[in-house]
N, C-alpha and C. Protein backbone atom coordinates (compact mmCIF):
# COMPACT_ATOMS: atom_id res chain seq x y z
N UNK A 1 23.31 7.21 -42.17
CA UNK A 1 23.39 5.82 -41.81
C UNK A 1 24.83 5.50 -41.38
N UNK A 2 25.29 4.60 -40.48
CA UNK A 2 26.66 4.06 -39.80
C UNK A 2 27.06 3.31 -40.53
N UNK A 3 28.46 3.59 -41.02
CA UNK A 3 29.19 2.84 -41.44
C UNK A 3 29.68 1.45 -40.77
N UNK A 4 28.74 0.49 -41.38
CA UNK A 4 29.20 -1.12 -40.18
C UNK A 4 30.55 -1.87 -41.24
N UNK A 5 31.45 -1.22 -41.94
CA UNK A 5 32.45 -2.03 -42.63
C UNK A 5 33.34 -2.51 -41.35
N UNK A 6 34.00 -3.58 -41.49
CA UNK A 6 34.55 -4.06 -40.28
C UNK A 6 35.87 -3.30 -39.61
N UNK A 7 36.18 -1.87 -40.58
CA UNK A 7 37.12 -1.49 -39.64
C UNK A 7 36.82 0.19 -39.24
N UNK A 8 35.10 -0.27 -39.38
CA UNK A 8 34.37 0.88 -37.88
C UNK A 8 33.69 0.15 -36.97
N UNK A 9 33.62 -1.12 -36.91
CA UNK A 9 32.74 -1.74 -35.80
C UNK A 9 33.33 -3.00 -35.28
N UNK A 10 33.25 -2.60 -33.71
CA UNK A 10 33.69 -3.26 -32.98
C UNK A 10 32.79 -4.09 -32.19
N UNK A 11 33.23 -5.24 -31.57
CA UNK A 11 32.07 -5.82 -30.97
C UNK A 11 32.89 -7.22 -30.13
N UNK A 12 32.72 -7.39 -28.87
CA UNK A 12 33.48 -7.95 -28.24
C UNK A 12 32.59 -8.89 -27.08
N UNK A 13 32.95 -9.65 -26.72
CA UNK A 13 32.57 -10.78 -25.58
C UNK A 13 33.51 -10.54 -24.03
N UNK A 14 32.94 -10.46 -23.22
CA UNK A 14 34.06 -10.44 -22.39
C UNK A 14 33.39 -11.65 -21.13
N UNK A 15 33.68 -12.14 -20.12
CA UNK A 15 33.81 -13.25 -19.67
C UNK A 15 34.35 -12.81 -17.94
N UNK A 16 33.62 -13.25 -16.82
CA UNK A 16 34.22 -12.35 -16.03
C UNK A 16 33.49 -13.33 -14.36
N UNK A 17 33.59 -13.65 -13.30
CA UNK A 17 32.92 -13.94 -13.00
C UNK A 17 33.42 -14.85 -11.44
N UNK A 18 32.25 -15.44 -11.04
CA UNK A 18 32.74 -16.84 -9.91
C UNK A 18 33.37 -17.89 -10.01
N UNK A 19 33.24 -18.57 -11.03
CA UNK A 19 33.99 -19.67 -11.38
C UNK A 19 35.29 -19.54 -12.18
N UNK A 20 35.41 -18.30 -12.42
CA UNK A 20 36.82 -17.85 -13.47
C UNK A 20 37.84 -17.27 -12.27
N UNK A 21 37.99 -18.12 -10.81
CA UNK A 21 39.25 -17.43 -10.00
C UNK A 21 39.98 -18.69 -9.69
N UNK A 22 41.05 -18.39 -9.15
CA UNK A 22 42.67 -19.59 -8.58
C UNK A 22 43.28 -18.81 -7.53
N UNK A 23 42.63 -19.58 -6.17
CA UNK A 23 43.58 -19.39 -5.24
C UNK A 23 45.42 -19.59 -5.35
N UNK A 24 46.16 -19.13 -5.42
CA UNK A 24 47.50 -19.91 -5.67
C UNK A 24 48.34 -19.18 -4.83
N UNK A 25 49.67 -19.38 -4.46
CA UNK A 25 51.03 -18.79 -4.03
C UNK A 25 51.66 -18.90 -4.85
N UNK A 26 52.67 -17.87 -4.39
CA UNK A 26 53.71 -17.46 -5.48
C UNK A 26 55.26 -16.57 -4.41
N UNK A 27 55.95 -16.68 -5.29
CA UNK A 27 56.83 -15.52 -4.98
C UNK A 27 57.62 -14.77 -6.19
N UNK A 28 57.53 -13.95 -6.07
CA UNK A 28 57.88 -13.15 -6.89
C UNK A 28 59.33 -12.25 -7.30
N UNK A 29 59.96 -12.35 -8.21
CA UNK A 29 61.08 -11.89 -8.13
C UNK A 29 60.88 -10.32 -8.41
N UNK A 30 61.63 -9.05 -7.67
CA UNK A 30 61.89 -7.56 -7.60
C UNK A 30 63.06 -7.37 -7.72
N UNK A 31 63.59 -6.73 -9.12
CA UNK A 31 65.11 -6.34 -9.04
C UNK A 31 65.63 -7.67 -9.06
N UNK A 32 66.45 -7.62 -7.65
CA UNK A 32 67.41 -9.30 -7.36
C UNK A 32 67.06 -9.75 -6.07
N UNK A 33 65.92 -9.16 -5.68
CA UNK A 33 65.23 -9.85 -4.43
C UNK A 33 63.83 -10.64 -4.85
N UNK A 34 63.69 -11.23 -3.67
CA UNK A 34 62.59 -12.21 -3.65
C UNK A 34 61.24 -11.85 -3.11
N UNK A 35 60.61 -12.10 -3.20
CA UNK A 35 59.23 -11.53 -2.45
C UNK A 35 59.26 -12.80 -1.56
N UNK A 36 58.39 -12.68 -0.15
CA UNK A 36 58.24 -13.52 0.57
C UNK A 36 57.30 -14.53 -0.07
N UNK A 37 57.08 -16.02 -0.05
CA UNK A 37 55.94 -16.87 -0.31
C UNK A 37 54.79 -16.20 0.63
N UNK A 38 53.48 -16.18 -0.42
CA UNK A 38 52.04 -15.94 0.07
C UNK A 38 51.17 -16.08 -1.39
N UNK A 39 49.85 -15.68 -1.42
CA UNK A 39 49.23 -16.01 -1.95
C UNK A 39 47.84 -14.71 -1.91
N UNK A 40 47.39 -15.39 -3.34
CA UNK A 40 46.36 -14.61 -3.49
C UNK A 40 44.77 -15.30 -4.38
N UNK A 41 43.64 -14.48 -4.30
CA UNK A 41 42.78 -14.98 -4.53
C UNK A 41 42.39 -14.55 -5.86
N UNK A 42 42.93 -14.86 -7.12
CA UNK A 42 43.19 -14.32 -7.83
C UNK A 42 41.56 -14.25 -9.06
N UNK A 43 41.26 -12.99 -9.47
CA UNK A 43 40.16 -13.46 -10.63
C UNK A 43 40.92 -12.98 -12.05
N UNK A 44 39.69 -14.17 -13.10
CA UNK A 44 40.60 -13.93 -14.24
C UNK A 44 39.23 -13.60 -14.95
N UNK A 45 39.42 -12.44 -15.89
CA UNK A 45 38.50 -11.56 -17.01
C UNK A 45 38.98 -12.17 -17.89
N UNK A 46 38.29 -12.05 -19.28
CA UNK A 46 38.84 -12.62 -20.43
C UNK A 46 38.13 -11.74 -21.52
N UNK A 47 38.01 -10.86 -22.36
CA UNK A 47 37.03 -10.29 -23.16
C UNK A 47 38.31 -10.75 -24.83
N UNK A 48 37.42 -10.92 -25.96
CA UNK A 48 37.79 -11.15 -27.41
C UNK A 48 36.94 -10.49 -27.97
N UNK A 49 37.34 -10.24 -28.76
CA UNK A 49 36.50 -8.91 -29.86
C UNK A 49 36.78 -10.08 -31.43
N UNK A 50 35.40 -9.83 -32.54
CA UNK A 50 35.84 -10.42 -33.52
C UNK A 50 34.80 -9.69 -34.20
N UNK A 51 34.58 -10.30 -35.71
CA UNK A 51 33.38 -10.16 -36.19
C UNK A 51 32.31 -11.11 -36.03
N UNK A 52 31.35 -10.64 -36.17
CA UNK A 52 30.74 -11.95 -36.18
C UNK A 52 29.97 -12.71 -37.16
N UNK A 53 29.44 -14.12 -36.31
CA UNK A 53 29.24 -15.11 -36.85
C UNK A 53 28.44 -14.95 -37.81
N UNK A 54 28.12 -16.30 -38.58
CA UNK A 54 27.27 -16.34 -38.79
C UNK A 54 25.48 -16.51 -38.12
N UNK A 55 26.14 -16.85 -36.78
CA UNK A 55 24.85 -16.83 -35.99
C UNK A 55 24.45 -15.51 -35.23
N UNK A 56 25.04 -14.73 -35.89
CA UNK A 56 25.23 -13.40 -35.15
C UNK A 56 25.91 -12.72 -33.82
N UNK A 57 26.66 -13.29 -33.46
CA UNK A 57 27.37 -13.43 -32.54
C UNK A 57 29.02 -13.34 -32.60
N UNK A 58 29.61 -12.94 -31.42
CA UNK A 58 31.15 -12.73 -31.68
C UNK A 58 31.40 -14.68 -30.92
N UNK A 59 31.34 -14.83 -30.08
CA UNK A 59 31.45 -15.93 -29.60
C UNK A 59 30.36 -16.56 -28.58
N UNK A 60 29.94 -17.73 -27.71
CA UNK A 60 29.01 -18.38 -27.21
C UNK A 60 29.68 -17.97 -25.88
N UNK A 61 29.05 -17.45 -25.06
CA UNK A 61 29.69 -17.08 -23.66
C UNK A 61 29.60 -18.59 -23.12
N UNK A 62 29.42 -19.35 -23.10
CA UNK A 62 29.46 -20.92 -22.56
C UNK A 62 31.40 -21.38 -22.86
N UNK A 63 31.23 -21.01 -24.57
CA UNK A 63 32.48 -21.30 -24.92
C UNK A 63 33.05 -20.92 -24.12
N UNK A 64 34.05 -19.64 -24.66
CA UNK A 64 35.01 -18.83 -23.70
C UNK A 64 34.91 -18.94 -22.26
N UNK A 65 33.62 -19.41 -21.38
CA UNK A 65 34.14 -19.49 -19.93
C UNK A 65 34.52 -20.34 -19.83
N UNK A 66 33.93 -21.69 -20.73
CA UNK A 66 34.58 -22.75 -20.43
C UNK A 66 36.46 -22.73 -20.38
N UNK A 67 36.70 -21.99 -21.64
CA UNK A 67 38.06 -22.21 -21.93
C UNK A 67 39.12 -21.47 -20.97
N UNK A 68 38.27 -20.40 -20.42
CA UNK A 68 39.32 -19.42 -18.97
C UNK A 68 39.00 -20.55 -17.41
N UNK A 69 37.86 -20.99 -17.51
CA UNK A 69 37.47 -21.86 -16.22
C UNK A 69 39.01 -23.08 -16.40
N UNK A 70 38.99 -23.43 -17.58
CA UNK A 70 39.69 -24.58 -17.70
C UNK A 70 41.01 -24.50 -17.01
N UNK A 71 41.66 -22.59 -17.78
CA UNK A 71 43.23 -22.19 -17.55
C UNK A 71 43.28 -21.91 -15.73
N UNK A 72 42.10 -21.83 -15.46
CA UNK A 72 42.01 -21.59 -14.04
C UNK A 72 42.37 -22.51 -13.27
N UNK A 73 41.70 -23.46 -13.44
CA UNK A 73 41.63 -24.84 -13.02
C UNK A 73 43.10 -25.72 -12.80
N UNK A 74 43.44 -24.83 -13.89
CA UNK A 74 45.63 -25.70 -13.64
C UNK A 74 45.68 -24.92 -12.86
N UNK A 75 45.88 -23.52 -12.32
CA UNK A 75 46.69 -22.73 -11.31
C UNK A 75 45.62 -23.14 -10.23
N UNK A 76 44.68 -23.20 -9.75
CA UNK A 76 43.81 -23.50 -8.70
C UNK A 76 44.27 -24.34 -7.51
N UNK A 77 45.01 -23.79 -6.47
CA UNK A 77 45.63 -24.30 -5.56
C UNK A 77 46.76 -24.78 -5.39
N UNK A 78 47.60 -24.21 -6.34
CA UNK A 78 49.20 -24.63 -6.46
C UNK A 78 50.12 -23.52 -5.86
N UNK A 79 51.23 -23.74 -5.90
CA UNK A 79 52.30 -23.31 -6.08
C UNK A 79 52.74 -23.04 -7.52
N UNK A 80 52.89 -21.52 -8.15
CA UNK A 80 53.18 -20.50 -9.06
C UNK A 80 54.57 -20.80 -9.34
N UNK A 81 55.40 -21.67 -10.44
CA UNK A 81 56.78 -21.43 -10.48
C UNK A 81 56.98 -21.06 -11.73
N UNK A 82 57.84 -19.69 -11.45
CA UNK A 82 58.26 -19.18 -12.90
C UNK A 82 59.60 -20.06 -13.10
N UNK A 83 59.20 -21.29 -14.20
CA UNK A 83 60.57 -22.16 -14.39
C UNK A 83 61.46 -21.48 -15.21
N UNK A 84 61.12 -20.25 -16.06
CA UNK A 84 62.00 -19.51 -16.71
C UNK A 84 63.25 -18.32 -15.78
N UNK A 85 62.98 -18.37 -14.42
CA UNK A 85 63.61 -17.25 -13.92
C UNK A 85 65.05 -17.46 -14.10
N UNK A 86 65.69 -15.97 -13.88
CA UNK A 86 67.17 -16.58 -14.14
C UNK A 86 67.86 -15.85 -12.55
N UNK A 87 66.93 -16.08 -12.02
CA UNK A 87 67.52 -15.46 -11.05
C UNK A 87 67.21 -16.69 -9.49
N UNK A 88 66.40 -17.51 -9.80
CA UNK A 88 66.03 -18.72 -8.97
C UNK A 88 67.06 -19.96 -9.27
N UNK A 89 67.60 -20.77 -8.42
CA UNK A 89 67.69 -21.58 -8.83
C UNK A 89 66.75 -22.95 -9.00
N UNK A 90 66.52 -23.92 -9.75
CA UNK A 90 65.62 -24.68 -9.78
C UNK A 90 65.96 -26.01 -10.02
N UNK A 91 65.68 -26.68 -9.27
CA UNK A 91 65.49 -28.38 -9.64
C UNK A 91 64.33 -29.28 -9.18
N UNK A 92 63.68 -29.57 -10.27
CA UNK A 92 62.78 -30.94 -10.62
C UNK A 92 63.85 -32.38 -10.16
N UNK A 93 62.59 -32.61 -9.40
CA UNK A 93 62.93 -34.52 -9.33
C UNK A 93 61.51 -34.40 -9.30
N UNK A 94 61.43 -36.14 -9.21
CA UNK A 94 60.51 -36.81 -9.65
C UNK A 94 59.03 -36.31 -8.63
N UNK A 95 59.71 -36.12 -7.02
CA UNK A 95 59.11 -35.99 -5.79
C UNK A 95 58.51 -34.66 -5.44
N UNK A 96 59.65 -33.47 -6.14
CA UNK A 96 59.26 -32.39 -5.24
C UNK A 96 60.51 -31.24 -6.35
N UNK A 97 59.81 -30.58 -5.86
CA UNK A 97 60.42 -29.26 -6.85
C UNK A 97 61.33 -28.01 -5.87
N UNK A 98 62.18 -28.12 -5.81
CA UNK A 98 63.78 -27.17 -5.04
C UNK A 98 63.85 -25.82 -5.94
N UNK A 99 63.44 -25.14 -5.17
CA UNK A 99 63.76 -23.38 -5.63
C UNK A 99 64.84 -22.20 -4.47
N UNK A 100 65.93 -22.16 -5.07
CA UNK A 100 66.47 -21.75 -3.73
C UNK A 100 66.68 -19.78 -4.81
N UNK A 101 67.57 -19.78 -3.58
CA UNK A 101 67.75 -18.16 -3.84
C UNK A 101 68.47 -17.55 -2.40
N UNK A 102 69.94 -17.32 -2.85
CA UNK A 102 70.62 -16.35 -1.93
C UNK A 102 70.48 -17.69 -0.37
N UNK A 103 71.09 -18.36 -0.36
CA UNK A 103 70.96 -19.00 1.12
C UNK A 103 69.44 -19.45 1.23
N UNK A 104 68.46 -19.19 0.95
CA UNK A 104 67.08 -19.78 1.05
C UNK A 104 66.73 -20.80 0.18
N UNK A 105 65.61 -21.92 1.07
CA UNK A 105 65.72 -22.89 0.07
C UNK A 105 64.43 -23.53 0.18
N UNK A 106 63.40 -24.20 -0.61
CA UNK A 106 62.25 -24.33 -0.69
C UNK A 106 61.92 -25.33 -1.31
N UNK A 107 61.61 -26.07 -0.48
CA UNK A 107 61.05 -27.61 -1.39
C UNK A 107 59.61 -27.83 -1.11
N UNK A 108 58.81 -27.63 -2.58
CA UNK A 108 57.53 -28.66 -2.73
C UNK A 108 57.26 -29.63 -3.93
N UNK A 109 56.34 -30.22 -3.00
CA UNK A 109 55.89 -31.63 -3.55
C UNK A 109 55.32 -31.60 -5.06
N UNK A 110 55.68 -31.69 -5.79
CA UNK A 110 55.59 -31.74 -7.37
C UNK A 110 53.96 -32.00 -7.85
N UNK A 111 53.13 -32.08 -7.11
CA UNK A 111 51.88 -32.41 -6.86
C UNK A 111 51.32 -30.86 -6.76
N UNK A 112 51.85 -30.43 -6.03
CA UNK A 112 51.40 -29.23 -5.70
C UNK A 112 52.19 -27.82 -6.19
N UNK A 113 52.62 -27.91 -7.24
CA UNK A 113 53.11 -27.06 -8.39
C UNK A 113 53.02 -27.13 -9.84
N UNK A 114 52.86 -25.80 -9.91
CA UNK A 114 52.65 -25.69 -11.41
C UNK A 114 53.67 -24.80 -12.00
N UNK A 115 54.67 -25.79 -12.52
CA UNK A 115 55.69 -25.03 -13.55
C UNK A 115 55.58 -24.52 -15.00
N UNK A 116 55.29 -23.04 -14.50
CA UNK A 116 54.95 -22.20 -15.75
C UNK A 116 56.05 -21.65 -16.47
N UNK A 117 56.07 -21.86 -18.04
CA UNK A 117 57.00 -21.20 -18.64
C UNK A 117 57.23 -19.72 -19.02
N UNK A 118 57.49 -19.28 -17.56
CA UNK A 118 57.54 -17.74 -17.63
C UNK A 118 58.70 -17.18 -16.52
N UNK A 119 59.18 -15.86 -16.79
CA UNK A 119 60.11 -15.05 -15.89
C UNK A 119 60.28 -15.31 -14.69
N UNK A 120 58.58 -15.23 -14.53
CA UNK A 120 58.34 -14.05 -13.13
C UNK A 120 56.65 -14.36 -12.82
N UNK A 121 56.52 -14.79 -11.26
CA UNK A 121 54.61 -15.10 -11.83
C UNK A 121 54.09 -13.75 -11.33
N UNK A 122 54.39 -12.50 -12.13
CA UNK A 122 53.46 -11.50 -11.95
C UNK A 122 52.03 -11.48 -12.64
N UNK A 123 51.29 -10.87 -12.35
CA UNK A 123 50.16 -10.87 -12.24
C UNK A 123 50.08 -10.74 -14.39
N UNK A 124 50.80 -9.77 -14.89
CA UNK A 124 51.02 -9.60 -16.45
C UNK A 124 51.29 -10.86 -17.17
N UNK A 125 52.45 -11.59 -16.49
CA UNK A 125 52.41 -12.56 -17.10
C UNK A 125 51.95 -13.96 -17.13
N UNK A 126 50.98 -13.93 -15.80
CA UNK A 126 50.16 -14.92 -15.70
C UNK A 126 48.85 -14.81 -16.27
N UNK A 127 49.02 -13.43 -16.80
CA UNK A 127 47.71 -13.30 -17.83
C UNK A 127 47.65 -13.74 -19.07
N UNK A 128 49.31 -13.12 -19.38
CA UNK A 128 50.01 -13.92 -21.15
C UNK A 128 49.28 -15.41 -20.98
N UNK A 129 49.85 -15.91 -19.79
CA UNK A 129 49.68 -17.51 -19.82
C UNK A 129 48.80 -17.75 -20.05
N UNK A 130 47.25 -17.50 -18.88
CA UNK A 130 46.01 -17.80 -19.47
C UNK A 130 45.62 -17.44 -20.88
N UNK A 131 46.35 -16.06 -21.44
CA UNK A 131 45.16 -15.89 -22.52
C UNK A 131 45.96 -17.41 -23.70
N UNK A 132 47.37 -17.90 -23.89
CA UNK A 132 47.99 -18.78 -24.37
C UNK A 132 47.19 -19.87 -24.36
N UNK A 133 46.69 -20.34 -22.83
CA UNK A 133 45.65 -21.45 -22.88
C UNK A 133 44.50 -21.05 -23.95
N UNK A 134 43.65 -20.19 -22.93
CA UNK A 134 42.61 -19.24 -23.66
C UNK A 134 42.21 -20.15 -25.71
N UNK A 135 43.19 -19.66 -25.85
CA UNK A 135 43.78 -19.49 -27.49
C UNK A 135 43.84 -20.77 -28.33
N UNK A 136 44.58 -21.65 -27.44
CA UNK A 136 44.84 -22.93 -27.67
C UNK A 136 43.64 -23.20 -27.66
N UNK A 137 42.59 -23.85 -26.79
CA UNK A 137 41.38 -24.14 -26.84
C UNK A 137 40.59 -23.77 -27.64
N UNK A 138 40.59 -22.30 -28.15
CA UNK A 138 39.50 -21.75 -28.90
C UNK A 138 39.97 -22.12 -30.27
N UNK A 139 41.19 -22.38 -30.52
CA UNK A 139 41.55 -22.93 -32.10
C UNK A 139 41.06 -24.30 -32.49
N UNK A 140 40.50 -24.63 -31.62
CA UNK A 140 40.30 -26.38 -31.89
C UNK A 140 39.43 -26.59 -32.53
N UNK A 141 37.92 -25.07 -32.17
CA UNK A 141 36.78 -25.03 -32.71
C UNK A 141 36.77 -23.49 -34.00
N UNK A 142 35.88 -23.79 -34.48
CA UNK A 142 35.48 -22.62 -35.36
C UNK A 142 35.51 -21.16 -35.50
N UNK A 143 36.59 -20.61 -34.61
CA UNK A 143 36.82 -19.13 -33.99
C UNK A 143 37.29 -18.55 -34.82
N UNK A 144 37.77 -18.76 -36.12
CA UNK A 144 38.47 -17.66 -37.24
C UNK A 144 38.18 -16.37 -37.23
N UNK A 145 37.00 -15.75 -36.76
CA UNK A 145 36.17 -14.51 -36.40
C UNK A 145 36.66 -13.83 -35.22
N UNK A 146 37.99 -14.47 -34.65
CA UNK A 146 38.32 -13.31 -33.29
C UNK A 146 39.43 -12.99 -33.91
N UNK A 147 39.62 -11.20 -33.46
CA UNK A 147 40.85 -10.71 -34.03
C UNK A 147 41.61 -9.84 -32.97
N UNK A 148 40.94 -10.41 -31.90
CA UNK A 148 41.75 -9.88 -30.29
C UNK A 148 41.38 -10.33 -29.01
N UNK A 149 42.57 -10.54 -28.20
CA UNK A 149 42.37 -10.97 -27.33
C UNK A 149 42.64 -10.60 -25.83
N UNK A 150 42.13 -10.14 -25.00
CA UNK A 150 42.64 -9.42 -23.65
C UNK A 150 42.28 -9.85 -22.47
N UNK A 151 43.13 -10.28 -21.61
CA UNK A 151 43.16 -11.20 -20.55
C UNK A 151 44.03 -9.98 -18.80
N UNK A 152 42.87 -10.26 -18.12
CA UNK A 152 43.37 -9.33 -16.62
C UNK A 152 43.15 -10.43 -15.72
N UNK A 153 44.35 -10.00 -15.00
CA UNK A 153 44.57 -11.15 -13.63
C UNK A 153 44.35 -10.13 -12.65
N UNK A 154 43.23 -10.24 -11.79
CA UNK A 154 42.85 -9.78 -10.07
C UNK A 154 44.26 -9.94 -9.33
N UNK A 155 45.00 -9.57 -8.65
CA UNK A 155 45.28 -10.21 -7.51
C UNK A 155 44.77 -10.15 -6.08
N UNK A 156 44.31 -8.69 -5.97
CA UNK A 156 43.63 -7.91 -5.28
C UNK A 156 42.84 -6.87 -5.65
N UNK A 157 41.52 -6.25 -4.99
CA UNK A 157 40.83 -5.18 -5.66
C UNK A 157 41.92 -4.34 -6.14
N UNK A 158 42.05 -3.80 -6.85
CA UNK A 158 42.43 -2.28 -7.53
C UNK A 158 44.03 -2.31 -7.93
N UNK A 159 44.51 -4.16 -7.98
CA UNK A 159 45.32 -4.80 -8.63
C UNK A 159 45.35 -5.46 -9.53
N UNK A 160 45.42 -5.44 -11.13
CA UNK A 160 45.22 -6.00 -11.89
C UNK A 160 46.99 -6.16 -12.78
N UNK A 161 46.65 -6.99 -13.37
CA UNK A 161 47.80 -7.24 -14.80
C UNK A 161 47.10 -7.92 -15.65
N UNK A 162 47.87 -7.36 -16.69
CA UNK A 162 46.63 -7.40 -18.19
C UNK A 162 47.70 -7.89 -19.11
N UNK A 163 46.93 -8.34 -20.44
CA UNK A 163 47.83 -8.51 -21.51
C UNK A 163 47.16 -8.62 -22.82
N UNK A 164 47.09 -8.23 -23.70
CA UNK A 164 46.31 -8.12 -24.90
C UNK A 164 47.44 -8.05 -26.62
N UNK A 165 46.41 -8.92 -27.13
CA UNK A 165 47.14 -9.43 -28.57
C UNK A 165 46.04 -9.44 -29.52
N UNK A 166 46.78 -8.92 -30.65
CA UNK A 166 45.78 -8.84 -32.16
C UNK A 166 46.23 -9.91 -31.99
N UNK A 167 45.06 -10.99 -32.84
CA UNK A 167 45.12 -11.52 -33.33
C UNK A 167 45.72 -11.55 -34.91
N UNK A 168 46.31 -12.81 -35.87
CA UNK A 168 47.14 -12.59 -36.75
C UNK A 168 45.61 -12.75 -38.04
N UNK A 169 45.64 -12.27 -38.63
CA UNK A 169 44.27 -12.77 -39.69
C UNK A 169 43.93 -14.11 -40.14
N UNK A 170 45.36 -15.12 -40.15
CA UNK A 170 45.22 -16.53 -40.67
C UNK A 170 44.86 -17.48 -38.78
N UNK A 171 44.67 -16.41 -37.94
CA UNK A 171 44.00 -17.30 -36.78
C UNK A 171 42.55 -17.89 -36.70
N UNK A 172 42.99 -19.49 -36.56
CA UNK A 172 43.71 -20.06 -35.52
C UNK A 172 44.74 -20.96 -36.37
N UNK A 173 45.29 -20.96 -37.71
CA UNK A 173 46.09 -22.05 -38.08
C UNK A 173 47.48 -21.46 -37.20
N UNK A 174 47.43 -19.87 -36.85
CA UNK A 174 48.89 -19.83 -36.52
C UNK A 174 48.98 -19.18 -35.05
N UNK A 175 47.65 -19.85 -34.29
CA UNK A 175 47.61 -19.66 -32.67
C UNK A 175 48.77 -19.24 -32.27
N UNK A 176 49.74 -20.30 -32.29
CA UNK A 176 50.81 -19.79 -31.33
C UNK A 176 50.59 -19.67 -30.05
N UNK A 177 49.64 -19.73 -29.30
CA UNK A 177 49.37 -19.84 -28.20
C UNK A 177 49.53 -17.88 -27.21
């Protein structure tokens, strides 16, 4: 007979699909250069592994798409700004958002950006980000039963960036996002 104690059995949800993508642009920092502005059609996977419920189940696939549809939904037709770079310069006004770099200089309309608190909007760490949303959302409800979480950003076929986190055992009091 199989040993089902919970640290021989695994069992996971994963989440994957049409409504889980974000057109967006970006540019990207390499080294101390810039990537040109363009864009991509990006899809986002989401799979969590836990034990499960009491309803027998690791999670409600309704849930979890809802909660990646949601993180989608902010990047969905914006402009990608890594407000953490240290290699951009950056200024917010009220109107429009100024990103220069080396003699180049780039102004959009604050409407049409999404300032993410990250490096660099590579494909890795726009995954951190979603699964952060991801996380946030799923703590609100009854999820104590997930003990991992792994999030891949498409940019193109046979381009991905990924990012994956145990969960801490006292999750979700200490999400963290």
């Amino acid at each position: 007979m199989a040993d089902d104690s919970p640290g021989n059995v695994a069992r996971a949800v994963t989440v994957e699909g049409v409504r889980l993508r974000f057109a967006a642009s970006h540019m990207a920092t390499l080294g101390d250069d810039l990537e040109p502005l363009h864009g991509h059609n990006y899809i986002a996977r989401c799979r969590v592994d836990g034990t499960l419920t009491d309803d027998r189940w690791v999670i409600d696939f309704s849930i979890l798409k809802r909660a990646v549809r949601e993180a989608c939904e902010e990047l969905d037709h914006r402009f990608l700004l890594q407000r953490d770079s240290t290699l951009l310069d950056i200024v917010e006004d009220v109107a429009a958002w100024t990103v220069g770099f080396r003699g180049r200089e780039y102004r959009f309309p604050a409407s049409d950006v999404v300032a993410l608190p990250i490096e660099n909007s590579t494909a890795e760490l726009l995954a951190e980000w979603v699964a952060g949303r991801v996380l946030a959302s799923l703590a609100a409800g009854d999820h104590g039963n997930l003990t991992r979480i792994d999030v891949e950003i498409e940019e193109m076929p046979g381009q991905n960036g990924s990012y994956a986190r145990d969960l801490p055992p006292d999750w979700p009091s200490t999400h963290g996002g």
